[in-house]
Protein backbone atom coordinates (compact mmCIF):
# COMPACT_ATOMS: atom_id res chain seq x y z
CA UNK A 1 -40.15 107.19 28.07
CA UNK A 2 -40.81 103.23 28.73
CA UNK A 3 -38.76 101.16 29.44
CA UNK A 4 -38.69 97.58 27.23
CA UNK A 5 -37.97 94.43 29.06
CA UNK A 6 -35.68 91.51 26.87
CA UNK A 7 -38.93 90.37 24.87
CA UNK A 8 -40.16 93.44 23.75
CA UNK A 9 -36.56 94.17 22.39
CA UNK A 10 -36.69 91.27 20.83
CA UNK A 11 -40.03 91.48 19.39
CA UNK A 12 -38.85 94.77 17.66
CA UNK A 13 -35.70 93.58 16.40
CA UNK A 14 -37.51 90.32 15.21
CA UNK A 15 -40.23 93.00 13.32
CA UNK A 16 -37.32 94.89 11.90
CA UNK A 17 -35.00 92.12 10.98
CA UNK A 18 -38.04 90.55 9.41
CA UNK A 19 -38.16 93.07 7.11
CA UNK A 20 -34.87 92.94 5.69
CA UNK A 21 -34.37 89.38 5.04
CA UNK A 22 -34.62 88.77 1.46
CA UNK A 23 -35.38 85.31 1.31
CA UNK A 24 -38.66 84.45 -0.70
CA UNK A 25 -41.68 82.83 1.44
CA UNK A 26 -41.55 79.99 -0.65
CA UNK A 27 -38.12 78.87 0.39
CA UNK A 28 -38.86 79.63 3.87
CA UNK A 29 -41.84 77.24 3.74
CA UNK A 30 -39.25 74.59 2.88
CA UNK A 31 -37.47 75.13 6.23
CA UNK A 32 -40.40 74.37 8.49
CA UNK A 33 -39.49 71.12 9.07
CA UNK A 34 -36.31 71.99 10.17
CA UNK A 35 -37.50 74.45 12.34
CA UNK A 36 -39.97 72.58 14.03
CA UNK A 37 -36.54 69.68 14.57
CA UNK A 38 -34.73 73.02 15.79
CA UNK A 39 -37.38 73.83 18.43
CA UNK A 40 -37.81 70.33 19.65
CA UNK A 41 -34.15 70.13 20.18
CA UNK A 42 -33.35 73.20 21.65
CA UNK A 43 -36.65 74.61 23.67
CA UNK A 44 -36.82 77.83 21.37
CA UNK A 45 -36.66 79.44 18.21
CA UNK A 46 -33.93 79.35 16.01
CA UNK A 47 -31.99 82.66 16.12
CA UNK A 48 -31.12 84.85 12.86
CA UNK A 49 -28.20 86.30 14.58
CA UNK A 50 -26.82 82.95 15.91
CA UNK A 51 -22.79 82.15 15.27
CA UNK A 52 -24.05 79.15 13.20
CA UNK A 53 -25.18 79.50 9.31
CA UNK A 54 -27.73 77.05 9.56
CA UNK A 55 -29.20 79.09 12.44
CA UNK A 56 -29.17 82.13 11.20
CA UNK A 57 -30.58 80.25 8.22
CA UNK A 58 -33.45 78.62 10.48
CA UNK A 59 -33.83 81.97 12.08
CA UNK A 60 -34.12 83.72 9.09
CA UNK A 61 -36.80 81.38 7.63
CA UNK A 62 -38.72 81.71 10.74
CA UNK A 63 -38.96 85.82 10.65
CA UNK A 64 -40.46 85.31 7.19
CA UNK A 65 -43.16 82.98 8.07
CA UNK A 66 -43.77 85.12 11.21
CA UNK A 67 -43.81 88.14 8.55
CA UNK A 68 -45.98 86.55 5.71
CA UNK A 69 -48.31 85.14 8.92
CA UNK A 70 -48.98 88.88 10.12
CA UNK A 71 -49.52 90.08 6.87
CA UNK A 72 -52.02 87.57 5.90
CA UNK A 73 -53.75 88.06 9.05
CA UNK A 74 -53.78 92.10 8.64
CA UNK A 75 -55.39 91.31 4.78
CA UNK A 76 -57.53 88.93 6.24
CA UNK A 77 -59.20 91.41 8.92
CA UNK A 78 -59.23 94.45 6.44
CA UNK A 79 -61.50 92.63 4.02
CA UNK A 80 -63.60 91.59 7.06
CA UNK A 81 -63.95 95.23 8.11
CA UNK A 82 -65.12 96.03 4.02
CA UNK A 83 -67.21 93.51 3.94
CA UNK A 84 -68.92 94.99 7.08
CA UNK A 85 -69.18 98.21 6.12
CA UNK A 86 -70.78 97.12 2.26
CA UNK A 87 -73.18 95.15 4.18
């Protein structure tokens, strides 16, 4: 077996957690502001498991963006590859 260093652990409990969250993407979209404040302040991402609600909040808001992002990108490349093959 591998071993995972601290950011792939993350990654996959970012991937998971993601996929839980049942906030809509439209009222995550309405947090970007806040996240981009967050980052500037703090030199990272805000974290969903934080001890503070508007962290988690922020944090929460970020794994759907990062969620609806990697989704849009997997559509986007799947009709490339149809396109492709009709051509």
């Amino acid at each position: 077996s591998k071993t995972m260093d601290e950011k792939t652990l993350l990654a996959v409990h970012e991937t998971l957690t993601g996929k839980k969250t049942k906030m809509p993407y439209e009222e995550a979209r309405g947090y970007i502001e806040s996240i981009k404040k967050f980052v500037q302040q703090h030199g990272r991402a805000p974290n969903p498991n934080a001890y503070q609600k508007v962290e988690q909040l922020l944090g929460e808001a970020t794994l759907v963006i990062k969620s609806y992002a990697e989704k849009s990108r997997a559509m986007k490349a799947q009709r490339s590859l149809v396109s492709d093959d009709q051509s």
